[in-house]
Protein backbone atom coordinates (compact mmCIF):
# COMPACT_ATOMS: atom_id res chain seq x y z
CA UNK A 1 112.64 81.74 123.79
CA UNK A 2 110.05 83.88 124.16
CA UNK A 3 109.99 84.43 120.02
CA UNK A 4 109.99 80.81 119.58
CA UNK A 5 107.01 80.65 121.41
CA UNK A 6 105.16 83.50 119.34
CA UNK A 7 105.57 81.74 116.45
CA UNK A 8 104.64 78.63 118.32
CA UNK A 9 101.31 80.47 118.79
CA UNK A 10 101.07 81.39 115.26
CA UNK A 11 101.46 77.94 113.78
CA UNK A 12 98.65 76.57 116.18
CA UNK A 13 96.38 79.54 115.62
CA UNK A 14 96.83 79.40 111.80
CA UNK A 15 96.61 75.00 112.10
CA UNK A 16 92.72 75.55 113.74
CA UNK A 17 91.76 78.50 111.34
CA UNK A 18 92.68 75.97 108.46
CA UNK A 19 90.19 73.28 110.23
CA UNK A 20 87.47 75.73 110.68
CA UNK A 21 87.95 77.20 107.08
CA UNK A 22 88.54 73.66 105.95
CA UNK A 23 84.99 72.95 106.85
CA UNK A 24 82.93 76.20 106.88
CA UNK A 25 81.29 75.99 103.18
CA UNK A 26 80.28 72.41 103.78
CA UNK A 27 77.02 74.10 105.44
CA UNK A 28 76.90 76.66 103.19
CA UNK A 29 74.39 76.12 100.30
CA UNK A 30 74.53 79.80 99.31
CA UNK A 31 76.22 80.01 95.83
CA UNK A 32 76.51 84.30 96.40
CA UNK A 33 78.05 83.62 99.91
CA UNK A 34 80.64 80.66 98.44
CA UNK A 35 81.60 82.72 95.69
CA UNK A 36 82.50 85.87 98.03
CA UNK A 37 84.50 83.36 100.72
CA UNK A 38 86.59 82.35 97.42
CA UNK A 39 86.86 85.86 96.57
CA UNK A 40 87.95 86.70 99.89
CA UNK A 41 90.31 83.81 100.25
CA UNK A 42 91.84 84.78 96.85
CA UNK A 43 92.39 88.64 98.07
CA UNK A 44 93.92 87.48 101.66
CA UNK A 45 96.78 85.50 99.22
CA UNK A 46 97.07 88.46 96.68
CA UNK A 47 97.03 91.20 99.38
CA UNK A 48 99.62 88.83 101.70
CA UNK A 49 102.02 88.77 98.41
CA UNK A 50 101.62 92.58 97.82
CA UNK A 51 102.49 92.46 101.90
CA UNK A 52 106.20 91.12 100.75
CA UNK A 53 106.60 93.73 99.04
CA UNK A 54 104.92 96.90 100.68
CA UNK A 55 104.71 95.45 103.69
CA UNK A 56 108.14 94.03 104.63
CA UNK A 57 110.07 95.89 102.43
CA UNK A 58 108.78 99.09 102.41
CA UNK A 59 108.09 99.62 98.43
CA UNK A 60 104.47 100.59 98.14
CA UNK A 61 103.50 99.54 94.59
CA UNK A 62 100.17 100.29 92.98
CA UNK A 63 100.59 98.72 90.06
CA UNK A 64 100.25 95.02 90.94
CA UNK A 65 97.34 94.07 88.56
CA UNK A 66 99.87 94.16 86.13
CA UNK A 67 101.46 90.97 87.29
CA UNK A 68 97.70 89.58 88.13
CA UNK A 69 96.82 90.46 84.21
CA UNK A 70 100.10 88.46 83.31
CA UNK A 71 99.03 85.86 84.59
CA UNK A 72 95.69 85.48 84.09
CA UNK A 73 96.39 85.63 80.38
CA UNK A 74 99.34 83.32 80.31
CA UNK A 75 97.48 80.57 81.70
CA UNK A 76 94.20 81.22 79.82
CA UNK A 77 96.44 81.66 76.39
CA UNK A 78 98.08 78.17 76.86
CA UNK A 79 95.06 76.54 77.84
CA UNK A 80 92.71 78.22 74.84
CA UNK A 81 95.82 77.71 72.22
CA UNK A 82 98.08 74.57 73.48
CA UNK A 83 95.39 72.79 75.54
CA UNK A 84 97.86 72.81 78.47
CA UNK A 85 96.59 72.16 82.36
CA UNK A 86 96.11 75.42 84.10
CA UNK A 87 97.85 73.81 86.65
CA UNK A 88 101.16 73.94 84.32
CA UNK A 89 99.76 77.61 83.73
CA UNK A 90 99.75 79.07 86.85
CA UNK A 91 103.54 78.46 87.62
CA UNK A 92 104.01 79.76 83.70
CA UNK A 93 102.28 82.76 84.76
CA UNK A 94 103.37 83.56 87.68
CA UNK A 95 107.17 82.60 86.91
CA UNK A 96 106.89 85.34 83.62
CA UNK A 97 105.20 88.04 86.35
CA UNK A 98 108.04 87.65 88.33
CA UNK A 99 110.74 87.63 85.47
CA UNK A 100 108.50 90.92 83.94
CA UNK A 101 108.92 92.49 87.73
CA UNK A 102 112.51 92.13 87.46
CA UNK A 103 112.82 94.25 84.69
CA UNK A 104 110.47 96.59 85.84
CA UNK A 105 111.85 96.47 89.30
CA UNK A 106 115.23 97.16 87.43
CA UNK A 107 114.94 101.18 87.13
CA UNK A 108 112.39 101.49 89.26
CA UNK A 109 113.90 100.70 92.39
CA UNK A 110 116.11 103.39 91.63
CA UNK A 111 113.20 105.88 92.45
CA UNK A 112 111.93 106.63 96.07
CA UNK A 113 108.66 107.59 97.64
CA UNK A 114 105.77 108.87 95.85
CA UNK A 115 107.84 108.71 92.64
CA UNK A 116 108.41 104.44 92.55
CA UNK A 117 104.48 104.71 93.61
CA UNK A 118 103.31 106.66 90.46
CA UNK A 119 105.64 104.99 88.06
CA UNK A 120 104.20 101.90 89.29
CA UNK A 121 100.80 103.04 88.06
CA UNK A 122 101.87 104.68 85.14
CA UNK A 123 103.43 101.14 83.67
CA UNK A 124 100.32 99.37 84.84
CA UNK A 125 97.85 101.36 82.43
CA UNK A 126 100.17 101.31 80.18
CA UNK A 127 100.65 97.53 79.79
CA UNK A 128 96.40 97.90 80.31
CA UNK A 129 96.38 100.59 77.25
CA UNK A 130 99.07 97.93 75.39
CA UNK A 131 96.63 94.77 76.03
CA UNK A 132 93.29 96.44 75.14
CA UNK A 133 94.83 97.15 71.39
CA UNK A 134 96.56 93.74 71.56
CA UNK A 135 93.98 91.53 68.85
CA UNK A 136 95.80 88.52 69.75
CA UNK A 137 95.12 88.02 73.48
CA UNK A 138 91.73 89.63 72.60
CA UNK A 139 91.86 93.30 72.38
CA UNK A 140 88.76 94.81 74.33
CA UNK A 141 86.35 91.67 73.58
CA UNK A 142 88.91 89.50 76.15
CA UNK A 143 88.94 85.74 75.82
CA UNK A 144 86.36 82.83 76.83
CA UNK A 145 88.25 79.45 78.61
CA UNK A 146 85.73 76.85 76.62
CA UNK A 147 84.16 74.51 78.94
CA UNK A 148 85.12 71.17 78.20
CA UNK A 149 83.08 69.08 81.62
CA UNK A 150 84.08 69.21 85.32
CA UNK A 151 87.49 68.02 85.60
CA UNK A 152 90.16 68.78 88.79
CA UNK A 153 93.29 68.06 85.91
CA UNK A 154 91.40 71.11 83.86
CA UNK A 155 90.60 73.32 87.21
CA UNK A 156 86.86 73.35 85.60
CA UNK A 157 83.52 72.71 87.27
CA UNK A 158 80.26 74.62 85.65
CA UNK A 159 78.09 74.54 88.67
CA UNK A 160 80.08 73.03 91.51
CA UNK A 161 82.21 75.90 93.30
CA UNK A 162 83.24 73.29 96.06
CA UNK A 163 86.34 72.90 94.08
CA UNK A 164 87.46 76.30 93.51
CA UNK A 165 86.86 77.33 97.55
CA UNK A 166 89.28 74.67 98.81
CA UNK A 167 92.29 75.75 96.09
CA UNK A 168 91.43 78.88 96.87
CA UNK A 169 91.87 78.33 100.52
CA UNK A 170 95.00 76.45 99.67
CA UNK A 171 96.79 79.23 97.81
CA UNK A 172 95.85 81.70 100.76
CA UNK A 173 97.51 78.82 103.09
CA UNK A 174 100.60 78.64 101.10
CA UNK A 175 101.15 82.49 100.95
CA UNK A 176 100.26 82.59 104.66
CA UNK A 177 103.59 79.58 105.34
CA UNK A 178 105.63 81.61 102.55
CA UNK A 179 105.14 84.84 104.58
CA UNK A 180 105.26 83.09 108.07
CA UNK A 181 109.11 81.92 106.99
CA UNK A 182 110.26 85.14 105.46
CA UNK A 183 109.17 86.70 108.62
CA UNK A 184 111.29 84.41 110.75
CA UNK A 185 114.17 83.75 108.18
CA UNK A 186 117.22 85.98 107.25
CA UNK A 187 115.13 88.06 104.53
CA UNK A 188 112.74 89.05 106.68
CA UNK A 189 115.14 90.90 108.41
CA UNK A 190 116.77 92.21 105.52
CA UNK A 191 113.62 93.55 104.40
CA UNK A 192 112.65 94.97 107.58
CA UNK A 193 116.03 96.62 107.51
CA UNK A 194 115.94 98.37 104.26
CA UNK A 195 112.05 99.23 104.88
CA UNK A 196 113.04 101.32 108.39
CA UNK A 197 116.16 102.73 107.21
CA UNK A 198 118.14 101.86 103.78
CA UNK A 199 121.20 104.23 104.74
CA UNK A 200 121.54 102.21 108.32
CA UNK A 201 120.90 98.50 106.82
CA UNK A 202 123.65 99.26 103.72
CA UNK A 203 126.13 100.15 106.29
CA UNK A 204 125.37 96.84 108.49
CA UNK A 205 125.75 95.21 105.44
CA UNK A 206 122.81 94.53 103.76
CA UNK A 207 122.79 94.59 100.04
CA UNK A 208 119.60 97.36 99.51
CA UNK A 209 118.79 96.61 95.56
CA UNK A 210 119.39 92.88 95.37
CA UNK A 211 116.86 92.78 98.47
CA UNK A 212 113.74 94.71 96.66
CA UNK A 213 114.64 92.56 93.73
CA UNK A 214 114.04 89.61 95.71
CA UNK A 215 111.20 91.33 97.06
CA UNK A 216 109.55 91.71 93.89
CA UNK A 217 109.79 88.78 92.44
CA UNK A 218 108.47 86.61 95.28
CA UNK A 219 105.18 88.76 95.26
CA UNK A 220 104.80 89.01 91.56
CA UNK A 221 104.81 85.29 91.40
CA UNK A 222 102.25 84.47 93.67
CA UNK A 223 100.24 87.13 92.20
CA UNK A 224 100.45 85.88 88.81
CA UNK A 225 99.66 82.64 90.24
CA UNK A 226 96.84 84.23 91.98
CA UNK A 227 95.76 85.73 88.36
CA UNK A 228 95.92 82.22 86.65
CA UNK A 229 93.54 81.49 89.14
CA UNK A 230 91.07 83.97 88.53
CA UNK A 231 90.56 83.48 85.08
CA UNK A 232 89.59 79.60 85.97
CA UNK A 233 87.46 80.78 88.14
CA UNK A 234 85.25 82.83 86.21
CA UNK A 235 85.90 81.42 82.80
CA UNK A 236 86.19 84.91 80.73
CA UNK A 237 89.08 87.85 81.19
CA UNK A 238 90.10 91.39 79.32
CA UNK A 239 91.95 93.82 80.33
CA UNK A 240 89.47 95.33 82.28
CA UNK A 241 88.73 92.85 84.61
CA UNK A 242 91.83 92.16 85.53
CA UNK A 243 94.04 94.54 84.86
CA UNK A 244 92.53 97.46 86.34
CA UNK A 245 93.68 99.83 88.48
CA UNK A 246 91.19 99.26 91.17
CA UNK A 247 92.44 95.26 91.46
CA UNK A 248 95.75 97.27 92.92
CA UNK A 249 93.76 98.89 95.17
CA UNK A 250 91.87 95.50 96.16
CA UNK A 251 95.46 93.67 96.70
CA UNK A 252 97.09 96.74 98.95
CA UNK A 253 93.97 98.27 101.10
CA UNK A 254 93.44 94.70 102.92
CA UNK A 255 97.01 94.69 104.55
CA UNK A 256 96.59 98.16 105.24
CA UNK A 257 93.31 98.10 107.14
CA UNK A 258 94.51 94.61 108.79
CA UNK A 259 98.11 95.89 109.36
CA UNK A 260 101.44 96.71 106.94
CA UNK A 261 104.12 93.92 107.60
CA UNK A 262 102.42 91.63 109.78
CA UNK A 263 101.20 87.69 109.71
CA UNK A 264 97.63 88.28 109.89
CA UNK A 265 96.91 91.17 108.39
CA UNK A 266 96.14 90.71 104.83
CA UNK A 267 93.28 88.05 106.33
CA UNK A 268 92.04 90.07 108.50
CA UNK A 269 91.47 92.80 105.77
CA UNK A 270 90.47 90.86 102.95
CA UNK A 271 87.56 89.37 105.62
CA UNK A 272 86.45 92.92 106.09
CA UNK A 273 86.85 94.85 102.99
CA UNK A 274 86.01 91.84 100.33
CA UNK A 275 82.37 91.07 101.60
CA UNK A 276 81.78 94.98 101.88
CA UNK A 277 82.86 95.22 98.27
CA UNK A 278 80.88 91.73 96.71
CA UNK A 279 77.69 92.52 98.82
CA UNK A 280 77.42 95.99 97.33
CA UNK A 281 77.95 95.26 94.04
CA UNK A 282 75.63 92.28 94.51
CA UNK A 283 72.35 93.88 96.24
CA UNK A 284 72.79 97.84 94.91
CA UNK A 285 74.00 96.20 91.16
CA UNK A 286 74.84 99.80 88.89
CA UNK A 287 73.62 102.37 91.76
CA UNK A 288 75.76 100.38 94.45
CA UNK A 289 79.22 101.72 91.94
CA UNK A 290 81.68 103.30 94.17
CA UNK A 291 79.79 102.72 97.63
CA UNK A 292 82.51 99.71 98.41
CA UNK A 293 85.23 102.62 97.75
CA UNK A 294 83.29 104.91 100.25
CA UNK A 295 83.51 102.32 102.88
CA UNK A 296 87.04 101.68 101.96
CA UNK A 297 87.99 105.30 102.43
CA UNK A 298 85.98 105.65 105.86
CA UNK A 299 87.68 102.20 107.44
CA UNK A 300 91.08 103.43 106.90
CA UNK A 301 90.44 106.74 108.04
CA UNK A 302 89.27 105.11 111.28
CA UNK A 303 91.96 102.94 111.02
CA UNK A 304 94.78 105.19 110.24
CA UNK A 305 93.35 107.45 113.75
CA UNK A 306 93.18 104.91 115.87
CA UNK A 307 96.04 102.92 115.37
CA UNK A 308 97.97 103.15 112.05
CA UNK A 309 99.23 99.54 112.54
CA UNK A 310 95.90 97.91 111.53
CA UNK A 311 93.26 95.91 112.87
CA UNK A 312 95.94 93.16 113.78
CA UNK A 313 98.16 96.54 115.83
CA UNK A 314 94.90 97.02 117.70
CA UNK A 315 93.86 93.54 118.65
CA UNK A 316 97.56 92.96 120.03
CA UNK A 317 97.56 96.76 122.17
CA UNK A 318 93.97 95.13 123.69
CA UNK A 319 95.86 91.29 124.34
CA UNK A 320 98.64 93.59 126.11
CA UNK A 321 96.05 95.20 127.96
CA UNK A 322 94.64 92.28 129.55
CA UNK A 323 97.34 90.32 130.03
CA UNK A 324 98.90 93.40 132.38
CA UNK A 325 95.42 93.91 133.97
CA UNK A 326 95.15 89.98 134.72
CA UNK A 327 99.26 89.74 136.12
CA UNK A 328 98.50 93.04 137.87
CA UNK A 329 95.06 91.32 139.54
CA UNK A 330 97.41 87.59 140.08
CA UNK A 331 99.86 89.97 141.84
């Protein structure tokens, strides 16, 4: 009972936080401020589908932007060559990131620790090495979406970023649900399982490689989706902007500051580290490279010391806390 009321709680908290997000950039006539609340939204669904994986499961991958990239360029290649809806894009994208995860996932999974964490990275420069040489999705000179006037059935709008905040807000939303029922449901136990101990789980049954292979795919779809996005949204990719090693980064340090395997935690740490990292490189331009990384660095440090469950582990030991003190003061 007492679990069906947690997640009780959760629904209602996350029903409000829609309303409130729902309406925020209505008094917001900031362009710089909209653009880095659509950024952040974006980052809290990326960095809540890296969560699936690293999170729940356990396999810490650094090599995500390669699913992101996929993405991105499958929707902007069938929009720029076939004149297909981005819309139709986005599940393109993100179902060939999750069918390319599969068959990375494939011998991968067969590595542990440090070693499935650096073969993740190797692949994803390589498939970055492998797209800057590519002339036909652009090489190093990337591709422009032509603007063809504001349309919702296009995902296009020149000077209006209204648009883009609220389907970014929506894809966040539908990441948060996705996460919220895996969390509850039968493979969120699984996953849980294999993350704490793979020997114990195969022996109570669970099947430990089918698992990360569902793993996988789930959050390379949503991040391809999240990819397809991206390129919409600012109209141009290449390789380099997004399929670089430091968009990994962006997707994984969020749930880690805000908390590994949780509900919250990827929004909680994309609403820290994403305005750090867009108001640096915004006010400091060239001399502000790296500073976001500093700040990065010093949070989880702090983090890590204090409580290496994340802002969300904290905020629940201080609920505890009170709660006692205010039964012990009832008493």
């Amino acid at each position: 009972m007492a679990n069906f009321s947690s997640r009780q709680r959760h629904l209602a908290a996350a029903a409000v936080l829609m309303v409130i997000l729902g309406l925020l950039p209505l008094g917001i006539g900031s362009t710089t401020i909209l653009n880095i609340l659509i950024l952040t939204l974006l980052y809290a669904g990326l960095s809540q589908a890296w969560n699936i994986l690293g999170g729940y499961c356990g396999q810490v991958s650094l090599g995500n932007a390669l699913y992101f990239g996929i993405g991105a360029y499958s929707s902007t290649l069938l929009l720029t060559h076939l004149g297909i809806s981005p819309w139709l894009g986005m599940l393109v994208g993100g179902s060939l990131a999750a069918g390319l995860a599969l068959l990375v996932g494939w011998p991968l999974f067969r590595l542990k620790g440090h070693y499935f964490v650096i073969a993740t990275i190797v692949i994803a420069e390589g498939a970055l090495l492998l797209f800057q040489s590519w002339d036909w999705v652009g090489g190093t000179l990337g591709i422009y979406i032509p603007f063809n006037g504001d349309s919702w059935s296009m995902l296009q709008f020149q000077t209006a970023k209204l648009p883009f905040y609220y389907v970014a807000l929506g894809y966040a939303a539908i990441l948060w649900v996705v996460t919220f029922l895996i969390d509850g449901g039968r493979l969120g136990h699984y996953w849980r399982a294999v993350k704490d101990n793979a020997e114990a789980a195969q022996s109570l049954g669970v099947k430990i490689f089918p698992s990360k292979l569902q793993a996988v795919a789930i959050s390379a779809f949503f991040t391809g989706v999240g990819g397809s996005f991206y390129a919409q949204f600012v109209s141009y990719i290449d390789p380099e902007s997004v399929m670089n090693f430091q968009i990994s980064l962006l997707m994984t340090l969020p749930a880690v500051l805000g908390g590994l395997g949780t509900l919250w935690g990827p929004l909680v740490g994309a609403a820290v580290l994403i305005p750090i990292s867009e108001l640096t490189r915004s006010y400091l331009g060239g001399g502000g490279q790296g500073i976001d990384l500093i700040f990065y660095g010093a949070l989880i440090m702090v983090i890590a010391l204090l409580k290496p469950e994340g802002i969300v582990g904290i905020w629940a030991d201080f609920t505890r806390r009170r709660s006692l003190k205010t039964q012990k003061v009832a008493a």
